[in-house]
Protein backbone atom coordinates (compact mmCIF):
# COMPACT_ATOMS: atom_id res chain seq x y z
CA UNK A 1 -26.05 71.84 50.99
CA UNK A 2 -25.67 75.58 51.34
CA UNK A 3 -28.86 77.89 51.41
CA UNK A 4 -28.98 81.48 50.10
CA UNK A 5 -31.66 83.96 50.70
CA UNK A 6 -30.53 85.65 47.14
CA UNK A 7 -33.15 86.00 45.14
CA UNK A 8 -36.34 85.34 47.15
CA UNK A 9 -39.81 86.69 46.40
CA UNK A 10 -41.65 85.78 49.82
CA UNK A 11 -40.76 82.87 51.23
CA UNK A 12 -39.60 81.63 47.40
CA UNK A 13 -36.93 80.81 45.54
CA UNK A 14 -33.55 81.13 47.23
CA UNK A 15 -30.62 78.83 46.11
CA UNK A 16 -30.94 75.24 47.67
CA UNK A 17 -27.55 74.00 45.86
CA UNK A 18 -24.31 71.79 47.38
CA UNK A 19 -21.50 74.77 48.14
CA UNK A 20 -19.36 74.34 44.86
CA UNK A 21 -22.39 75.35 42.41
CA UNK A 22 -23.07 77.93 45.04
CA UNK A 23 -19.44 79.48 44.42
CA UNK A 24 -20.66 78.98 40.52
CA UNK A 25 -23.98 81.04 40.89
CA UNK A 26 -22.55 83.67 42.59
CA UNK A 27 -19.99 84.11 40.26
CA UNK A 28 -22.74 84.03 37.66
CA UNK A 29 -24.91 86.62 39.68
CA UNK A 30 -22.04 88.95 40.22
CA UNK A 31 -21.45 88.61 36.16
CA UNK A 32 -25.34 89.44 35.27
CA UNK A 33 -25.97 92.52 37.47
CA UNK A 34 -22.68 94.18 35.48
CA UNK A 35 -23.95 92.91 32.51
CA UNK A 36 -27.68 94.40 33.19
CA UNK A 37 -25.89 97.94 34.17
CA UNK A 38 -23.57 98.02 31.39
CA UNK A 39 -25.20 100.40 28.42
CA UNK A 40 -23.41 98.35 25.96
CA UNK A 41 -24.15 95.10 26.53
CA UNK A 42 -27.99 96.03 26.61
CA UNK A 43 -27.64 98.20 23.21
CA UNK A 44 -25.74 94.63 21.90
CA UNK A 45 -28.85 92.67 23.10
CA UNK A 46 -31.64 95.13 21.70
CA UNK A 47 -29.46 95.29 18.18
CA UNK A 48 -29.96 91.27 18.18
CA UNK A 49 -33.25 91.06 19.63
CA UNK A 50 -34.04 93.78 16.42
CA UNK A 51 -31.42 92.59 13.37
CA UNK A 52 -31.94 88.72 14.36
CA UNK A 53 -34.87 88.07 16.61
CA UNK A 54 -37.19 90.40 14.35
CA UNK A 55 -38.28 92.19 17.41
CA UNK A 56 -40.33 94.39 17.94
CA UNK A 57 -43.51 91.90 16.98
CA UNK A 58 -47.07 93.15 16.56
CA UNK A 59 -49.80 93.51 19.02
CA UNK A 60 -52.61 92.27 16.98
CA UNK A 61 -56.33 92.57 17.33
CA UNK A 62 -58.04 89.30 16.94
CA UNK A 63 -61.35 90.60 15.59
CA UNK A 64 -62.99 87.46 14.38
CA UNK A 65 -62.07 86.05 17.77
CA UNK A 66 -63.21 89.04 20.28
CA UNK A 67 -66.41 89.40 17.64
CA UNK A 68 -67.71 85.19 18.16
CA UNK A 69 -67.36 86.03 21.62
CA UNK A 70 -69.69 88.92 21.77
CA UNK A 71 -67.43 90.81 24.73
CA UNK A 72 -63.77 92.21 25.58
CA UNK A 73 -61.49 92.78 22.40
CA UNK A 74 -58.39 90.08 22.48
CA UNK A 75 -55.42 91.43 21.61
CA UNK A 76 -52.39 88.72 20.75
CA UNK A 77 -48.58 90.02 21.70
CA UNK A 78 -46.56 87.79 18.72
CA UNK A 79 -44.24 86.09 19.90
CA UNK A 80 -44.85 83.40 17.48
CA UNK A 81 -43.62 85.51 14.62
CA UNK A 82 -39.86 85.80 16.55
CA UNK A 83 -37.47 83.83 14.48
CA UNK A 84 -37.32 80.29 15.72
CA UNK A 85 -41.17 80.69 16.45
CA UNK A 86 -41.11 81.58 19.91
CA UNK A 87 -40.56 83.97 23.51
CA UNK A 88 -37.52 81.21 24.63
CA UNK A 89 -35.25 83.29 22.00
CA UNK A 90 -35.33 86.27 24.23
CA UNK A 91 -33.78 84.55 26.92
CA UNK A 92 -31.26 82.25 24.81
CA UNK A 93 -29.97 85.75 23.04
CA UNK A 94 -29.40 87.63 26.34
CA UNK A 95 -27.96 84.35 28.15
CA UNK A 96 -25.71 83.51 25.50
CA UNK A 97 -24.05 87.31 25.35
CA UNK A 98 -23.67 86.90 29.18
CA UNK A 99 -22.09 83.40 28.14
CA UNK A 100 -19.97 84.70 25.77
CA UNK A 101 -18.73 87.78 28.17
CA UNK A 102 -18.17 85.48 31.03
CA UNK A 103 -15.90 83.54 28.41
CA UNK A 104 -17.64 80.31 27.81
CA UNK A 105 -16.72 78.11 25.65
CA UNK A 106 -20.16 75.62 26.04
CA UNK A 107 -23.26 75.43 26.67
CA UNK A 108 -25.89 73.08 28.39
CA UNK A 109 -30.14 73.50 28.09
CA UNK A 110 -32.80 71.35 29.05
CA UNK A 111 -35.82 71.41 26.71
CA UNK A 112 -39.25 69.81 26.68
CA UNK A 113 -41.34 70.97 24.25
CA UNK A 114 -38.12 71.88 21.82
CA UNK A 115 -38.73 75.49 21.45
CA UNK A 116 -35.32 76.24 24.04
CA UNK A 117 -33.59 73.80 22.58
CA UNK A 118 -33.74 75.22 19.23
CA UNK A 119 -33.42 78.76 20.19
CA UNK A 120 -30.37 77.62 22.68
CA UNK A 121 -29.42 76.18 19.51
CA UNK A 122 -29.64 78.87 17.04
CA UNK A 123 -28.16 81.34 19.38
CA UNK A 124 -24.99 78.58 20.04
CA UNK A 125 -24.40 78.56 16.32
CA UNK A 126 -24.57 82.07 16.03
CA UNK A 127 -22.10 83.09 18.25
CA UNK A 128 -19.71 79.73 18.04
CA UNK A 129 -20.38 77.86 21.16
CA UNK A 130 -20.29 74.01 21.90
CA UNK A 131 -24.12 73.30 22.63
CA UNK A 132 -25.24 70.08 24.58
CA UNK A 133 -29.58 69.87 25.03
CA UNK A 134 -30.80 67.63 27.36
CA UNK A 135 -34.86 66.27 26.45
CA UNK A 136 -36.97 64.10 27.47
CA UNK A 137 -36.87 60.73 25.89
CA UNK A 138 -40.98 60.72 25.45
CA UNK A 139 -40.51 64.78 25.12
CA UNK A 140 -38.25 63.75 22.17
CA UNK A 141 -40.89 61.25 20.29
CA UNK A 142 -43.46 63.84 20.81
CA UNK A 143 -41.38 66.76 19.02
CA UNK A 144 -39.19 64.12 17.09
CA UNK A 145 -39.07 67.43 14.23
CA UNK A 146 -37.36 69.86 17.06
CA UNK A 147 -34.67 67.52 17.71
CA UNK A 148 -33.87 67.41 14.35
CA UNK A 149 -33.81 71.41 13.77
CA UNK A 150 -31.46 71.40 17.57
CA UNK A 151 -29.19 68.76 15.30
CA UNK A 152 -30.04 70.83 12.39
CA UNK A 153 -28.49 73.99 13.73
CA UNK A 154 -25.21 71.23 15.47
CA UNK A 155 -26.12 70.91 18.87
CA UNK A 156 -25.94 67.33 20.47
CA UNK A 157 -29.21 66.41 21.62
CA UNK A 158 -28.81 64.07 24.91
CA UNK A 159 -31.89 61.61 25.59
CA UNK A 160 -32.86 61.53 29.12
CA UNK A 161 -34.88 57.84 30.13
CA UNK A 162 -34.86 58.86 34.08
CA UNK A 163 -37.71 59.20 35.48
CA UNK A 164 -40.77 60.04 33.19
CA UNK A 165 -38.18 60.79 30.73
CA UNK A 166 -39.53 64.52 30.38
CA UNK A 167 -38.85 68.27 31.11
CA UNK A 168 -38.35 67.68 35.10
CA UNK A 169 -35.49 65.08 34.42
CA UNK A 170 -33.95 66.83 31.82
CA UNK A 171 -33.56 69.62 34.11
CA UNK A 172 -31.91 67.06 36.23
CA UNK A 173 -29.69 66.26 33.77
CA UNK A 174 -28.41 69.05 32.86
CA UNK A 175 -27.87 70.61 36.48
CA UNK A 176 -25.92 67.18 36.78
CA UNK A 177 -23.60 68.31 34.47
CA UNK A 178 -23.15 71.59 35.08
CA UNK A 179 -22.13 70.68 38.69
CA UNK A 180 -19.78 67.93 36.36
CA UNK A 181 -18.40 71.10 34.54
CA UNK A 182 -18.87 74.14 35.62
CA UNK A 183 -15.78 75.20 35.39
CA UNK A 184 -16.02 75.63 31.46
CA UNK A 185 -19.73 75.18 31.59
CA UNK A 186 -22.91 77.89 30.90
CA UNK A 187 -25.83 76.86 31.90
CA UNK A 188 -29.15 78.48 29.61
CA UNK A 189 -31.60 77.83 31.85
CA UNK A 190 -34.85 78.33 29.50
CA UNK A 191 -37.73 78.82 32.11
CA UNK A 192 -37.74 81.00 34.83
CA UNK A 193 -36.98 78.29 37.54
CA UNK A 194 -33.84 76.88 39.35
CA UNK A 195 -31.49 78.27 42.03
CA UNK A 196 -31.09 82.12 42.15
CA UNK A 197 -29.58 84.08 39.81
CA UNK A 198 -31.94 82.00 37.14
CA UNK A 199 -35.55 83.77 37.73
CA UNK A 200 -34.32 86.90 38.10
CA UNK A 201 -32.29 86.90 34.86
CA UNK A 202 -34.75 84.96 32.58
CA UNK A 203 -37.57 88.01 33.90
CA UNK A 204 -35.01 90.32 32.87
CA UNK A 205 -34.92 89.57 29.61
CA UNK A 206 -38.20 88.07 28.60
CA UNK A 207 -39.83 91.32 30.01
CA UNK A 208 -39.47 92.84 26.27
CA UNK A 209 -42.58 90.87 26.37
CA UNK A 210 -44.34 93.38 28.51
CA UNK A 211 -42.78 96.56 27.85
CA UNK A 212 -43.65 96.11 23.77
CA UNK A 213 -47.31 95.32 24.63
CA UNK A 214 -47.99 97.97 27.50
CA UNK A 215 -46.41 100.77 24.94
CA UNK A 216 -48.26 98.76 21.79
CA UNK A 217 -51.67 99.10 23.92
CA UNK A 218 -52.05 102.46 24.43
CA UNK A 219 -51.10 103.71 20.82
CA UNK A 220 -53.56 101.48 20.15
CA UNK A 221 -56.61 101.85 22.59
CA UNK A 222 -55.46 104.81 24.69
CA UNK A 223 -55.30 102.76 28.02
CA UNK A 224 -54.23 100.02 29.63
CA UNK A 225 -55.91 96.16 29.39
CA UNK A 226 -58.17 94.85 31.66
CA UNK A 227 -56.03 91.65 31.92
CA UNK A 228 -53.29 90.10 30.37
CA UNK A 229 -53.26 86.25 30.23
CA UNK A 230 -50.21 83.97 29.22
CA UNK A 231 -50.12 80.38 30.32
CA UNK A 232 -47.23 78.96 32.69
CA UNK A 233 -45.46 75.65 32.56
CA UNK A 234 -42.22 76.82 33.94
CA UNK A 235 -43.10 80.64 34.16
CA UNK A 236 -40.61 82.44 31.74
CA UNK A 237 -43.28 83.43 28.86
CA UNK A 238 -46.05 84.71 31.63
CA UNK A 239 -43.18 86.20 33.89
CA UNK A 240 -42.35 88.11 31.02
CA UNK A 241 -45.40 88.68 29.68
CA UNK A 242 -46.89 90.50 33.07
CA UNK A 243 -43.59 92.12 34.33
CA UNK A 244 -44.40 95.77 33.46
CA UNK A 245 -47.60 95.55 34.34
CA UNK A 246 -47.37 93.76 37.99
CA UNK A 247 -47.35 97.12 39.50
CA UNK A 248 -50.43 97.95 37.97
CA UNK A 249 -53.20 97.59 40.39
CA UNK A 250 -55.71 97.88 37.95
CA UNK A 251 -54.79 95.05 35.20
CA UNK A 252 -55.47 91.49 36.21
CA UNK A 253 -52.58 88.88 35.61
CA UNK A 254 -53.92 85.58 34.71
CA UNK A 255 -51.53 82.16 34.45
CA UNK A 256 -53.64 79.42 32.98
CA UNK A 257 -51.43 76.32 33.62
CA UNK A 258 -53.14 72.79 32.43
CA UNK A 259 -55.08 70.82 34.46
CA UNK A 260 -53.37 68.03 34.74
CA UNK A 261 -50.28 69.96 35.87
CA UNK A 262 -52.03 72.23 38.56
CA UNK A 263 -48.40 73.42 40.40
CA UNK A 264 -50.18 77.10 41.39
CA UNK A 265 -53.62 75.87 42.19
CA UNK A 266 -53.22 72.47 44.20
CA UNK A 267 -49.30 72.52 45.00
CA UNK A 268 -47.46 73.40 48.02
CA UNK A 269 -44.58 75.08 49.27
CA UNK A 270 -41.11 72.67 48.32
CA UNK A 271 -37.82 72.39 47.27
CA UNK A 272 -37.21 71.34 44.02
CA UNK A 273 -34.15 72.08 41.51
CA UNK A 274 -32.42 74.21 44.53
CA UNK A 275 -34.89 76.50 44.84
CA UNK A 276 -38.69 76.76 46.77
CA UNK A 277 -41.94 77.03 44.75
CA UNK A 278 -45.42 75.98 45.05
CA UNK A 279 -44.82 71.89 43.83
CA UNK A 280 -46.79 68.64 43.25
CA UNK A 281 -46.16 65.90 45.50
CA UNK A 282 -46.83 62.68 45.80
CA UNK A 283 -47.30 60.67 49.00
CA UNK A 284 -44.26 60.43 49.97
CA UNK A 285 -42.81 63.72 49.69
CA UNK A 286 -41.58 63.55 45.80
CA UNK A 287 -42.16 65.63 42.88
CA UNK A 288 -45.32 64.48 41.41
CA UNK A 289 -45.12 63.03 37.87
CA UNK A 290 -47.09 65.41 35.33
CA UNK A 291 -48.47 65.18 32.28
CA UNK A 292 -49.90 67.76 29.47
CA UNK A 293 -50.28 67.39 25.76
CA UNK A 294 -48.22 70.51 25.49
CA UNK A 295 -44.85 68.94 26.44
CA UNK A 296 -43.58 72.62 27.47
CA UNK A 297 -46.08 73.05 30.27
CA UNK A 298 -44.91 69.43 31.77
CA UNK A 299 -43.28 70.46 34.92
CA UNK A 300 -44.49 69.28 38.84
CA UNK A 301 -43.02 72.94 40.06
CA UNK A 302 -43.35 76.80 38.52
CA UNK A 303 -41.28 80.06 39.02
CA UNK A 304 -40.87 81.49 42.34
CA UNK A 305 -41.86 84.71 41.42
CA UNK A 306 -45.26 82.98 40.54
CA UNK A 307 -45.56 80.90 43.45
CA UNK A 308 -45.12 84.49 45.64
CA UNK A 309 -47.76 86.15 42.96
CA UNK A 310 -50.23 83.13 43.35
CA UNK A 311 -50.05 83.91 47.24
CA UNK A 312 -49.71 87.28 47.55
CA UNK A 313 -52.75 87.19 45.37
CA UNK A 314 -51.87 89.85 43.31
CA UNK A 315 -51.99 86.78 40.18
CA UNK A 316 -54.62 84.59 39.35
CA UNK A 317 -53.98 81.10 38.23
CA UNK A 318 -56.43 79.33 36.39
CA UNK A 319 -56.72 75.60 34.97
CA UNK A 320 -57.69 74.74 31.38
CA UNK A 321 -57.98 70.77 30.80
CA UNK A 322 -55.97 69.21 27.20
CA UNK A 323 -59.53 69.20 25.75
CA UNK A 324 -60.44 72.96 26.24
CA UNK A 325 -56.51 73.66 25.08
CA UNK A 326 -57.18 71.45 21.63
CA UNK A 327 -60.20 72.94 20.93
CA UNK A 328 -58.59 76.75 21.07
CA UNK A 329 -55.77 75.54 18.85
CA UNK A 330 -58.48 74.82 16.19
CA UNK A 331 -60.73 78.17 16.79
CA UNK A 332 -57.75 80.37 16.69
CA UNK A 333 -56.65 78.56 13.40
CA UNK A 334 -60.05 78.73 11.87
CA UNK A 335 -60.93 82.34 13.13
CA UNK A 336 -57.58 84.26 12.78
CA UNK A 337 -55.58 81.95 10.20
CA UNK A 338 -53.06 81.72 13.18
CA UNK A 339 -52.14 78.12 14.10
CA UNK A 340 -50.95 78.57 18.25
CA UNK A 341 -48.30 75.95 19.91
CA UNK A 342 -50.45 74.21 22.39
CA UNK A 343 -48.79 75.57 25.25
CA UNK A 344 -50.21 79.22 24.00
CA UNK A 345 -53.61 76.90 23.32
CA UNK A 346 -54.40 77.24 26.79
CA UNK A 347 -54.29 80.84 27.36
CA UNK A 348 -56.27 81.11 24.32
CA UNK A 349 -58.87 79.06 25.71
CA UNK A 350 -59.15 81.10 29.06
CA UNK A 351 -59.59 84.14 27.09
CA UNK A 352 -62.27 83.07 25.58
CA UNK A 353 -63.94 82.45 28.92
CA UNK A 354 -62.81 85.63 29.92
CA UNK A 355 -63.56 87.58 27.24
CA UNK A 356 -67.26 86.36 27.10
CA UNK A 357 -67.64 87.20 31.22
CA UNK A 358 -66.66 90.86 30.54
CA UNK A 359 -67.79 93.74 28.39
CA UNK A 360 -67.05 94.82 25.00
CA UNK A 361 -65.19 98.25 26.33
CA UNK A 362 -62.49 95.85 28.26
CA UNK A 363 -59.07 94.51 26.46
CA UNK A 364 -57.62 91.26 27.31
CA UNK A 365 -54.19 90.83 25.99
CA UNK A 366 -52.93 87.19 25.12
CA UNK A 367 -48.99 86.36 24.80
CA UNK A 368 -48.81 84.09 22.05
CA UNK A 369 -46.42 82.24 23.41
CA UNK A 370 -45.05 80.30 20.29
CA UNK A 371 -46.65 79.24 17.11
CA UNK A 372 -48.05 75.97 16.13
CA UNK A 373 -45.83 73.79 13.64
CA UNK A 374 -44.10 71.90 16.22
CA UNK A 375 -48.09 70.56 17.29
CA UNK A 376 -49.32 69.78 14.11
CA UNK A 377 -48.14 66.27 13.31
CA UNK A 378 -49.57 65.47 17.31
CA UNK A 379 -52.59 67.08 17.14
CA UNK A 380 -53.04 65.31 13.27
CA UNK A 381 -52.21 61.91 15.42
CA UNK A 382 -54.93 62.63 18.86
CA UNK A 383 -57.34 63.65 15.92
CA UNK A 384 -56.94 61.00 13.68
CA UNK A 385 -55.00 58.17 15.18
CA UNK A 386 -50.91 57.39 14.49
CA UNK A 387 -50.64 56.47 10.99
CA UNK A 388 -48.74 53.52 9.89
C-alpha cells in the first residue's frame, strides 16, 4: 500500500491505494490539471454544460415557502431542472471529456440513488463510450425505474449483493475493477470521495453550482446570503454548492446529512476507499453499515474536504431524521409545485428550521440537489404500503 500526501485538506484525504492504481491516479492527476489549464477544454465543457446540460438554471425565490415560515427568504439554486434531473451531470460531463482526452475507451460508476448512473450514462452515450454502473442490489429495488433509464440510455448495470448491497459496496466494486482494468479503464467517480485526484476534480466541476448562485444572488438581492445549505451523502452537490463562497467569512455553510447516517457529526478520523475522512465504525474497526430513505445519502464516510470543513469549523453539519426529510418533500410539493429528490428533502427541511430562527432581511440559499420522480413510487409505498 503506497500513501500520498496529494490532495489533503488537513489531515484528510490523501491516496491510501496498492502502488499500481497509484501509478494510475497520478497519471490521471497529471491529465486533469492540463485539462483544468487548457482554455479549450473548459470553453468545450461550458458549451455542453449550456447546449446539453441546460445550464445556467434559475435561482428561484420560494415565496410561499419563506412566507409560512414568517423569517429569512429561501432561495432554491435548480439543479433539478439540469437534464437528467440532477447536479451529478456536472461532474459526468467534465469527467467524461477528461475520459475521452485521456483516450478511453470505457467507463466504470458506482451509483446509489441512480442519479450518477444515469448521468454517467447519458454522458457515455453521448460521446460513444462502453459504460459499466455498479448499484446496490437493495439500491437497485429501491430505484428499480433508474436502472432501467442507465439500460435505457445502454449502459450495463452490474448488481452488487456484498455487503449491505448499497452505495459503499458498489464503490467497492467498481474500484475492484478499475484496479482489474485500468489500463483501458476511466473511472467517473460521482461523489466527491476516493483517493486523490477524485475530490479535487469532482469540486472542480460541480462548483458551477456556486459560482451561478453567488452571481444569481446579488442581481437579485444586492448581497450575499446569510447561509447556503445543501445536504451531503458523499459531498459532491454541497462541495459544489459552497465552493465560492468558503472564503466568505460572513456566509454560513450548512451540510445537513441524515440522521441515521451521521459521518460529520458522530464519525471519526479513518481510512476508507484509499483516502481519510471523518467515518462510522463499528466495534471492531469497520465501516459502519448505514441506512437513509434517500439511497444517495447512504454512505458510512463523506468528502475530505468536508471532514477538514467540519473540523476546522468553518462548516456546520447538521442532522435531519427520514421523518423531518418526508415531511419537506411534501411541503415543498404543496407550497412551490416543486416535487424535491429526498436527498435535497433534507436540506429543505433544515431550512425551514433555519429560516424560522432568523429574520426576514436574511437569505438562505438551498441547492436543490435533484428533483423528485425517482422518490415518488417509494414515498407512494412508506405512505401507503407496497401494493400488490
Amino acid at each position: 500500500m503506497i500513501m500520498s500526501e496529494k490532495g489533503l485538506f488537513g489531515q484528510f484525504g490523501g491516496s491510501y491505494v496498492p502502488e499500481d492504481l497509484q501509478k494510475v491516479l497520478g497519471v490521471l492527476a497529471n491529465e486533469f490539471e492540463k485539462a483544468k489549464n487548457d482554455p479549450a477544454f473548459i470553453q468545450e465543457f461550458k458549451d455542453v454544460l449550456t447546449e446539453f446540460v441546460g445550464r445556467e438554471n434559475p435561482l428561484t425565490y420560494a415565496k410561499n415557502l419563506s412566507e409560512q415560515q414568517e423569517g429569512a427568504r429561501i432561495y432554491l439554486k435548480r439543479e433539478d431542472l439540469n437534464h437528467t434531473g440532477a447536479h451529478k451531470i456536472n461532474n459526468a460531463i467534465g469527467q467524461i471529456l477528461l475520459a475521452k482526452r485521456m483516450g478511453a475507451k470505457r467507463v466504470v460508476a458506482e451509483t446509489g440513488a441512480g442519479q450518477h448512473g444515469v448521468a454517467t450514462a447519458t454522458a457515455c452515450a453521448m460521446f460513444g463510450m462502453d459504460c459499466t454502473i455498479y448499484m446496490g442490489k437493495h439500491d437497485m429495488k429501491r430505484q428499480a425505474l433508474n436502472v432501467f433509464r442507465m439500460e435505457l440510455l445502454g449502459a450495463k448495470v452490474e448488481s452488487v449483493a456484498a455487503g449491505q448491497g448499497r452505495l459503499k459496496d458498489a464503490v467497492d466494486a467498481a474500484l475492484g475493477d478499475l484496479v482489474e482494468n485500468y489500463q483501458h479503464t476511466f473511472y467517473l467517480l460521482g461523489s466527491a470521495v476516493g483517493p486523490h485526484p477524485f475530490p479535487t476534480m469532482v469540486k472542480f466541476f460541480q462548483s458551477v453550482i456556486s459560482e451561478e448562485s453567488k452571481r444569481q444572488i446579488m442581481e437579485k438581492e444586492g448581497k450575499l446570503p446569510t447561509a447556503v445549505v445543501a445536504c451531503v451523502g458523499g459531498g459532491s452537490n454541497a462541495i459544489g454548492a459552497f465552493a465560492h463562497y468558503i472564503n466568505e467569512e460572513n456566509v454560513r455553510i450548512i451540510g445537513v446529512e441524515p440522521a441515521e447516517a451521521p459521518s460529520l457529526t458522530e464519525g471519526v478520523p479513518a481510512v476508507i476507499h484509499g483516502f481519510k475522512c471523518l467515518t462510522l465504525l463499528d466495534e471492531e474497526g469497520n465501516p459502519k453499515p448505514t441506512y437513509s430513505i434517500a439511497a444517495g445519502l447512504d454512505y458510512p464516510g463523506i468528502g475530505p474536504e468536508h471532514s477538514n470543513l467540519k473540523e476546522s469549523g468553518r462548516g456546520e453539519y447538521v442532522t435531519i431524521t427520514g421523518q423531518e426529510a418526508l415531511d419537506a418533500f411534501k411541503l415543498l410539493s404543496e407550497t412551490e409545485g416543486i416535487i424535491p429528490a429526498l436527498e435535497s428533502a433534507h436540506a429543505i427541511a433544515h431550512a425551514i428550521k433555519l429560516a424560522k430562527e432568523l429574520d426576514k432581511d436574511d437569505i438562505i440559499i438551498v441547492n436543490l440537489s435533484g428533483r423528485g420522480d425517482k422518490d415518488v413510487q417509494q414515498v407512494f409505498e412508506m405512505e401507503y404500503g407496497e401494493q400488490e
